[in-house]
Protein backbone atom coordinates (compact mmCIF):
# COMPACT_ATOMS: atom_id res chain seq x y z
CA UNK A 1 3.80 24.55 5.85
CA UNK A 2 0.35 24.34 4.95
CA UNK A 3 -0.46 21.41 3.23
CA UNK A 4 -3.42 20.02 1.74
CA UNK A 5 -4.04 16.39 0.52
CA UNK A 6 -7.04 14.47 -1.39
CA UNK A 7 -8.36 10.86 -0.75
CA UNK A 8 -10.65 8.99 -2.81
CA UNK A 9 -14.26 9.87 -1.82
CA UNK A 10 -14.87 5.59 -1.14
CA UNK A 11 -13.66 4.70 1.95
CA UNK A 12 -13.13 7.00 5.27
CA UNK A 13 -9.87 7.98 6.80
CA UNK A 14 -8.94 6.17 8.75
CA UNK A 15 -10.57 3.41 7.30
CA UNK A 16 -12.08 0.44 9.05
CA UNK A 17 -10.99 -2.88 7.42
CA UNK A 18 -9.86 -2.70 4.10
CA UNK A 19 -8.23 0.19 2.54
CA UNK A 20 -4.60 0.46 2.08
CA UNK A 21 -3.98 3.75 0.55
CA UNK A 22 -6.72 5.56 3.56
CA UNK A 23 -3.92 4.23 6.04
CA UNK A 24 -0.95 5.37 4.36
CA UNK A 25 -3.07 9.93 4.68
CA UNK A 26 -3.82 9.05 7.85
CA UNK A 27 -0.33 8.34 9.19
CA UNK A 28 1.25 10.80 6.76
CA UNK A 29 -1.72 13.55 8.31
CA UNK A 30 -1.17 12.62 11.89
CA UNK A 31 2.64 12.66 11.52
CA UNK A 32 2.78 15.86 9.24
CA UNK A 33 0.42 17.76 12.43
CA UNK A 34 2.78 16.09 14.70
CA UNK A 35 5.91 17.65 13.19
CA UNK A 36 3.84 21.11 13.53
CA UNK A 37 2.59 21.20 9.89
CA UNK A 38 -0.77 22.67 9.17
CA UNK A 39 -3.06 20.06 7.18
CA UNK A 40 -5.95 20.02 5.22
CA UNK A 41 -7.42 16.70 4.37
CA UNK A 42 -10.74 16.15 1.62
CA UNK A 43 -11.88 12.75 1.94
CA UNK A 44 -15.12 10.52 2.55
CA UNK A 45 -17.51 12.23 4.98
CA UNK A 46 -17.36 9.24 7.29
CA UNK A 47 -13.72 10.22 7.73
CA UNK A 48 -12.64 10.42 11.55
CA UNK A 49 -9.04 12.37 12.07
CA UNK A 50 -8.12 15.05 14.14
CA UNK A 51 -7.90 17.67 10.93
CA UNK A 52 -9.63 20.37 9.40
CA UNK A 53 -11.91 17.96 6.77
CA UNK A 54 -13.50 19.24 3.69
CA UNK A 55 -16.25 15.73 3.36
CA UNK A 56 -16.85 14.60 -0.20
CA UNK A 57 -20.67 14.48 -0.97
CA UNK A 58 -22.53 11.39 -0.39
CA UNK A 59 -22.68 10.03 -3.30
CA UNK A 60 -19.48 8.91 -5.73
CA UNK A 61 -20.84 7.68 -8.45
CA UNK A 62 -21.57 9.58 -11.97
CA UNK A 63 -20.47 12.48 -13.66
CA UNK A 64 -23.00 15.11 -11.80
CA UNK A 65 -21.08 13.36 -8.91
CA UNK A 66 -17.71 13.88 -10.03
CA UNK A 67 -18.35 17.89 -10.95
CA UNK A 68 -19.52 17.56 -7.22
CA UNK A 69 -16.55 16.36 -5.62
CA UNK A 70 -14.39 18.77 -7.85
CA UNK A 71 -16.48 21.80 -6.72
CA UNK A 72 -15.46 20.27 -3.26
CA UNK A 73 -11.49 20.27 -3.77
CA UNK A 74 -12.04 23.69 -5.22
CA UNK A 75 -12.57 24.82 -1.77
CA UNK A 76 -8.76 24.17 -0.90
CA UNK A 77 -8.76 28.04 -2.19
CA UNK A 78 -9.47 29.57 1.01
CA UNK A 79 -7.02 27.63 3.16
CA UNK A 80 -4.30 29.13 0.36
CA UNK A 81 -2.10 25.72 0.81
CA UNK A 82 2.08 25.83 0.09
CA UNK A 83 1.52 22.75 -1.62
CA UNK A 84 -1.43 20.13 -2.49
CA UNK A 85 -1.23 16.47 -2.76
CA UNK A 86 -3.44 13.95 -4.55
CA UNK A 87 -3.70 10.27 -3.44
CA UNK A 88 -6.81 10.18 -5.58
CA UNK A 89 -7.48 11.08 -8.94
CA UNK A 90 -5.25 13.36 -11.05
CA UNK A 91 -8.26 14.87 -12.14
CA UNK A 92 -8.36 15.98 -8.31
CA UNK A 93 -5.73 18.87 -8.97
CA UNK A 94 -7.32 20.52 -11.99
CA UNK A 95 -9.38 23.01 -10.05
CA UNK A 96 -5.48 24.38 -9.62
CA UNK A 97 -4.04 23.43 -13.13
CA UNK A 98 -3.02 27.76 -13.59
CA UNK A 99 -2.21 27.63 -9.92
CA UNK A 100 1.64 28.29 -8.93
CA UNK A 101 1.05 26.28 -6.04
CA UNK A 102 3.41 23.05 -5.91
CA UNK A 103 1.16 19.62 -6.84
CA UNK A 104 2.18 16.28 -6.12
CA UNK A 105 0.12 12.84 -7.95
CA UNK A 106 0.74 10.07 -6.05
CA UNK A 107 0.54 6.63 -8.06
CA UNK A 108 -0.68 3.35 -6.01
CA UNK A 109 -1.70 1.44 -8.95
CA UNK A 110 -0.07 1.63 -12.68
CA UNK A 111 -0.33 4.97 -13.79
CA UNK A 112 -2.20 5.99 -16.95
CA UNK A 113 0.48 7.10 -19.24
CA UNK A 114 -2.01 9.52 -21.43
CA UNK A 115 -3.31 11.43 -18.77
CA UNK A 116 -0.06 12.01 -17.41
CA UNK A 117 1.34 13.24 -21.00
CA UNK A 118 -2.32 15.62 -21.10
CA UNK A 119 -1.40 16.69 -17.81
CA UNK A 120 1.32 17.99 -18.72
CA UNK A 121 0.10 20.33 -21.59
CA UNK A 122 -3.00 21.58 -19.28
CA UNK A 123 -1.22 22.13 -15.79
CA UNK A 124 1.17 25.62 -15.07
CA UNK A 125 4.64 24.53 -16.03
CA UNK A 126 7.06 23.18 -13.50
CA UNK A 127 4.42 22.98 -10.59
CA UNK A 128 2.61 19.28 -11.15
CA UNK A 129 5.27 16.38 -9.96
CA UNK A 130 4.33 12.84 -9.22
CA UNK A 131 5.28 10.09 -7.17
CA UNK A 132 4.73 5.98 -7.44
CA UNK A 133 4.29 3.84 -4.41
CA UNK A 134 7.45 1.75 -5.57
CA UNK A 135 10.40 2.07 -8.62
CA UNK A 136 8.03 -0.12 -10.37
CA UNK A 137 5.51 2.69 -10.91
CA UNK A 138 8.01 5.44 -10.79
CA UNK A 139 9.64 4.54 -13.60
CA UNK A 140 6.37 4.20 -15.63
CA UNK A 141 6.31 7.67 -15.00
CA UNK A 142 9.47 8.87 -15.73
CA UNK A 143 9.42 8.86 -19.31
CA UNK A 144 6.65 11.42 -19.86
CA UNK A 145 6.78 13.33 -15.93
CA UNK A 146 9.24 14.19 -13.15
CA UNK A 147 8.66 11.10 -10.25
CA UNK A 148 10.02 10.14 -7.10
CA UNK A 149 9.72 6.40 -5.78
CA UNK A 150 7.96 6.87 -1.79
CA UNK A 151 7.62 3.07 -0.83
CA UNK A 152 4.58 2.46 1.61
CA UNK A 153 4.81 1.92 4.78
CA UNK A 154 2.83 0.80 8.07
CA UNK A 155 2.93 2.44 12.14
CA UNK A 156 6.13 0.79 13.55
CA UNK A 157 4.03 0.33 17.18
CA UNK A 158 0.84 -1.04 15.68
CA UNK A 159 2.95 -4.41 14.85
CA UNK A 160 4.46 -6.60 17.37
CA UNK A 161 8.19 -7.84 16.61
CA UNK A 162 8.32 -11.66 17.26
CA UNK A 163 11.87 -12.81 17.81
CA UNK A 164 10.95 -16.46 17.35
CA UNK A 165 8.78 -18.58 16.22
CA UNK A 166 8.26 -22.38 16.44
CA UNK A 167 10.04 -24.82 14.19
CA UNK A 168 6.70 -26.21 12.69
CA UNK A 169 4.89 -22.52 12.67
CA UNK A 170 2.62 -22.08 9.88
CA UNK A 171 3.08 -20.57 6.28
CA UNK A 172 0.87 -17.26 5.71
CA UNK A 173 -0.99 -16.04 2.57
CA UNK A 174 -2.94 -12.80 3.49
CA UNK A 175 -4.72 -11.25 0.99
CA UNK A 176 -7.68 -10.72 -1.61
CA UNK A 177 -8.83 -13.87 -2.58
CA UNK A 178 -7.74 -13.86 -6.12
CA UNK A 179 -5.96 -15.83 -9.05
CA UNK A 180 -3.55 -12.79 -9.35
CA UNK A 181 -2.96 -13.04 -5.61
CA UNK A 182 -1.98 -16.51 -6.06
CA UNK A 183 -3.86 -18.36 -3.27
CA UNK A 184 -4.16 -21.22 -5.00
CA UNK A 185 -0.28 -21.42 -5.59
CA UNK A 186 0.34 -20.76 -2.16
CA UNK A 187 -1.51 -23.95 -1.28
CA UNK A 188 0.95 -25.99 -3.67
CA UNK A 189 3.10 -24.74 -1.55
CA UNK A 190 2.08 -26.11 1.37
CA UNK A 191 1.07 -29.34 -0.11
CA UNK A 192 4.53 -29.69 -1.39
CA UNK A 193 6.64 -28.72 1.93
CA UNK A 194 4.03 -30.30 4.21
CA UNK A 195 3.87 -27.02 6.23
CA UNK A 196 0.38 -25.94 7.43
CA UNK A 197 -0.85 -22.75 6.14
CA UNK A 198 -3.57 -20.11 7.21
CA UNK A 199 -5.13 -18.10 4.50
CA UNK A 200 -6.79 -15.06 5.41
CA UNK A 201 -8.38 -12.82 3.38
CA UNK A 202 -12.04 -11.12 2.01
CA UNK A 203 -12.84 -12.92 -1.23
CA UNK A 204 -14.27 -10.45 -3.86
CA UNK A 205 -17.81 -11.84 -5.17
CA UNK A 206 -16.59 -11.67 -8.68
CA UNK A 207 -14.32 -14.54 -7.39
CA UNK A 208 -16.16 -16.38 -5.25
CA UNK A 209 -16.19 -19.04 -8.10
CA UNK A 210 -12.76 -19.51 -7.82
CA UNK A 211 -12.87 -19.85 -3.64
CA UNK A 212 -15.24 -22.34 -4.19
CA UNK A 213 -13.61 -24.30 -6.85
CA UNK A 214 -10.21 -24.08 -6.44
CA UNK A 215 -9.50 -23.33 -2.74
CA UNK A 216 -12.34 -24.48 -0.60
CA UNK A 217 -11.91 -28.43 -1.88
CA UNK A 218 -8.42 -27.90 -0.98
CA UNK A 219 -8.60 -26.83 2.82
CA UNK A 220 -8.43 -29.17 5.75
CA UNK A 221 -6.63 -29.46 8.90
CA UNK A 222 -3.47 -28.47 7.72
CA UNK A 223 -4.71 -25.55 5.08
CA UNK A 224 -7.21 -23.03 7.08
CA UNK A 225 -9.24 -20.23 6.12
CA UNK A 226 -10.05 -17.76 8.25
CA UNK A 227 -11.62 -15.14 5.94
CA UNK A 228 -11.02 -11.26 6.21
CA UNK A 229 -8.59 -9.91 9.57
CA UNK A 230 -9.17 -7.07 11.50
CA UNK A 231 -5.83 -5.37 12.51
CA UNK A 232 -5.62 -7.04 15.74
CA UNK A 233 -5.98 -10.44 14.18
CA UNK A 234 -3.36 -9.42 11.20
CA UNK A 235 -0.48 -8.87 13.17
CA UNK A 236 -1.29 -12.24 15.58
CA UNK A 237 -1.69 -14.22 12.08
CA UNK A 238 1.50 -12.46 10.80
CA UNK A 239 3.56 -12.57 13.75
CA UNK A 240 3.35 -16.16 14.49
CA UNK A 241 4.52 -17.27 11.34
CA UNK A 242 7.43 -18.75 9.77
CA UNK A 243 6.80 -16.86 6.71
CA UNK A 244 4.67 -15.02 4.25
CA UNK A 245 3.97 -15.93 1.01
CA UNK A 246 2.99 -13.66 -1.74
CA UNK A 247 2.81 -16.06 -4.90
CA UNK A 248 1.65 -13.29 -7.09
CA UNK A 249 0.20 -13.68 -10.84
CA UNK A 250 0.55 -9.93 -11.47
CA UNK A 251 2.77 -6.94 -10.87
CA UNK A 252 2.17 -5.99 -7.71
CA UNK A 253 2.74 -2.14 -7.41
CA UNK A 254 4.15 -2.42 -3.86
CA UNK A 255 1.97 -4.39 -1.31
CA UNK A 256 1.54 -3.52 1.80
CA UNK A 257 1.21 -6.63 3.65
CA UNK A 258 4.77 -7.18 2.70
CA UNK A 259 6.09 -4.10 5.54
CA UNK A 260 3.47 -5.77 7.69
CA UNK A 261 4.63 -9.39 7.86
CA UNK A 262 8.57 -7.62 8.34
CA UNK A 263 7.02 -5.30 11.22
CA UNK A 264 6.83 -9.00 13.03
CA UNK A 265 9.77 -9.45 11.70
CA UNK A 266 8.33 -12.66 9.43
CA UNK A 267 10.47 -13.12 6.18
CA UNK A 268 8.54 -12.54 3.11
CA UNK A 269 8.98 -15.45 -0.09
CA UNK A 270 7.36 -13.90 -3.60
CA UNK A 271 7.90 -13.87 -6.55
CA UNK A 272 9.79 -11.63 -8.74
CA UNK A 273 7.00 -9.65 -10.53
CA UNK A 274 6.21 -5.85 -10.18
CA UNK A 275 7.84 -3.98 -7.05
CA UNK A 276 8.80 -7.27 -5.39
CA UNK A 277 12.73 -6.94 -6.20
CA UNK A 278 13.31 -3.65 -4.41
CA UNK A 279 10.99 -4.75 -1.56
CA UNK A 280 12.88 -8.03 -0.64
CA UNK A 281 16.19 -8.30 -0.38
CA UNK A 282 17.02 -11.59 -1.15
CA UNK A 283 18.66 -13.11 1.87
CA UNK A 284 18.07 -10.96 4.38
CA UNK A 285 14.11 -10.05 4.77
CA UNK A 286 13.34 -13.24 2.84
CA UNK A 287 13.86 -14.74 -0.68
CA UNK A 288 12.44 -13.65 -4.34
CA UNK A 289 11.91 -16.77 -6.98
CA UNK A 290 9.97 -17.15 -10.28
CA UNK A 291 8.53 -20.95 -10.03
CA UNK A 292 6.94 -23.10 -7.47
CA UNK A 293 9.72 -25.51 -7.18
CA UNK A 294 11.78 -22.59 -6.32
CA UNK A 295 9.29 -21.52 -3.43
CA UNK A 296 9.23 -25.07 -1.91
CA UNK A 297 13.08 -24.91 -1.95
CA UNK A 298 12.98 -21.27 -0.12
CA UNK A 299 10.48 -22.50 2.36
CA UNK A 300 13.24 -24.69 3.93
CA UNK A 301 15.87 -22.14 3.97
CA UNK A 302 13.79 -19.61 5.97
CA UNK A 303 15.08 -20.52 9.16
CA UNK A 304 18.31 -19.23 8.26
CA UNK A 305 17.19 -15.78 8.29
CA UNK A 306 17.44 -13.43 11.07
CA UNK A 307 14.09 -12.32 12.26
CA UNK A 308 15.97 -9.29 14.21
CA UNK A 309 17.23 -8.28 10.48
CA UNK A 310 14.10 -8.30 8.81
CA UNK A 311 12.59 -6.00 11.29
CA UNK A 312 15.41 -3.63 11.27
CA UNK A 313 15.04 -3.82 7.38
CA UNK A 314 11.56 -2.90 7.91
CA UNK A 315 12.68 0.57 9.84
CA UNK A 316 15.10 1.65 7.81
CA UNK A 317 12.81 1.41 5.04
CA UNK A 318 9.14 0.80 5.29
CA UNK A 319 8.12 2.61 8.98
CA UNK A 320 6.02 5.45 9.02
CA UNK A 321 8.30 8.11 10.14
CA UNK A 322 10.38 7.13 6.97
CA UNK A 323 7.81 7.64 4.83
CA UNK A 324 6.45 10.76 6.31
CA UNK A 325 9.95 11.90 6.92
CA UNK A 326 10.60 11.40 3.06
CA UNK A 327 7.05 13.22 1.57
CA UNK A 328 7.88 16.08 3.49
CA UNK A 329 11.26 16.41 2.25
CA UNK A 330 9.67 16.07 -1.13
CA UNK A 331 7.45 19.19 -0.21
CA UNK A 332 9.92 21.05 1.09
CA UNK A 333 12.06 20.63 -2.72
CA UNK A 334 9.08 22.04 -4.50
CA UNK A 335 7.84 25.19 -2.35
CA UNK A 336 11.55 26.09 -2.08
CA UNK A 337 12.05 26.44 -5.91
């Protein structure tokens, strides 16, 4: 097949540090070329991957901009794809609203009911489906649009399994320094068990007030920051724990980090908000809760959990060839209607 797909015009693919969705195209690109697909990728013109690359202008920002960067996706004409898929903006696929080419929306965030129920009176009939990183935001969809659930997922060999860890290994939070993250939580948690806990993470200036308030008082030799984690450092700082905590304030639409901790094969304790109940299975990649006392209780039942099991979990569900395996049975449903 010939296959085109559409970043954001923000951050290059692959990107660098930070950037979830930009590592989810370029596995999915990679793995689609490996399994002899053609691909077409539009994305930030800092973008480095072994693809054909149609580079977004310079500048993002603005409407002028925007007409830009559509003018750019209208290009996609000439390499006459079997099907085109969006990670960016839904707006992205208008250029090809009359088009009887298959189009495919893919949600990471909560989806925007209005535009979907628009989109459905401007685009040809029958050729715009959708997708949400978890059940979460599929189902938000489902109402108005046709949607399939794709989890994400994370490259199986870029994350070391660790079959054990020490007894008194630390407790992880990685993530955006946030009060919907739930660092601060995650250090009750520590207080409370007595385990030590790393926090790693970049801390967005709009909350650097509540780093320095509410989480920089609180560290010491047994609660460490270590700021923002390359890849290298992630899966060292994930891999050598005795669990990761994801004490979340908000409905998380999947999360990531949670496939990378069970690539080590760490068990994962959150709570049960947003896509967190069909990401852990409670009991066997690591424990869901609602409260803090219920966390502290989970802490000390980790150790009963199979490390070996969480990773399989992991690559049954969450690798990269699963996910790339299951888009491109989702484009082969829609260019064989």
């Amino acid at each position: 097949m010939k296959i085109a797909i559409i970043a954001d015009p923000f951050i290059p693919v692959p990107p660098e540090n930070y950037g979830g969705i930009e590592r989810i195209i370029d596995f999915l690109v990679r793995g689609l070329i490996a399994k002899g697909h053609q691909v077409l990728l539009v994305a930030n013109e800092d973008s480095n991957i072994d693809v054909p690359l149609l580079k977004f202008p310079k500048q993002h920002i603005g409407v002028l901009n925007h007409i830009k960067n559509m003018r750019t996706i209208a290009k996609l004409h000439s390499f006459q794809p079997d099907v085109i898929h969006s990670f960016g903006r839904l707006a992205y696929l208008l250029p090809f609203a009359y088009s009887k080419i298959p189009k495919v929306m893919s949600y990471q965030r909560e989806p925007t009911v209005k535009q979907i129920i628009n989109a459905q009176k401007i685009f040809r009939q029958n050729t715009l489906s959708f997708t949400g990183c978890s059940e979460y935001i599929s189902k938000q969809i489902m109402p108005y649009a046709k949607s399939t659930a794709i989890h994400n997922g994370v490259e199986t060999f870029k994350y070391d399994f660790v079959s054990a860890v020490h007894q008194n290994a630390p407790l992880v939070f990685l993530g955006r320094i946030e009060p919907i993250k739930g660092t601060h939580i995650a250090i009750a948690i520590a207080e409370k068990t007595g385990k030590e806990l790393v926090i790693a993470g970049n801390i967005p200036p709009a909350y650097q007030t509540y780093f320095d308030e509410e989480i920089k008082p609180k560290l010491s030799d047994q609660i460490k920051y270590v700021g923002a984690v390359n890849d290298k450092q992630k899966k060292l700082l994930l891999g050598n724990a005795i669990a990761f905590l994801m004490p979340i304030k908000w409905n998380e639409p999947f999360g990531i980090v949670m496939a990378e901790a069970m690539a080590c094969g760490t068990p994962v304790i959150a709570f049960n908000r947003g896509s967190v109940p069909e990401v852990v299975n409670h009991g066997l990649n690591g424990f869901r809760c609602n409260t803090v006392a219920e966390m502290v209780e989970l802490v000390g039942k980790v150790n009963l959990l199979s490390r070996e099991a969480v990773r399989k979990d992991f690559e049954e569900r969450f690798s990269a060839e699963v996910i790339i395996n299951q888009y491109l049975n989702l484009y082969k449903q829609l260019t064989t209607k």
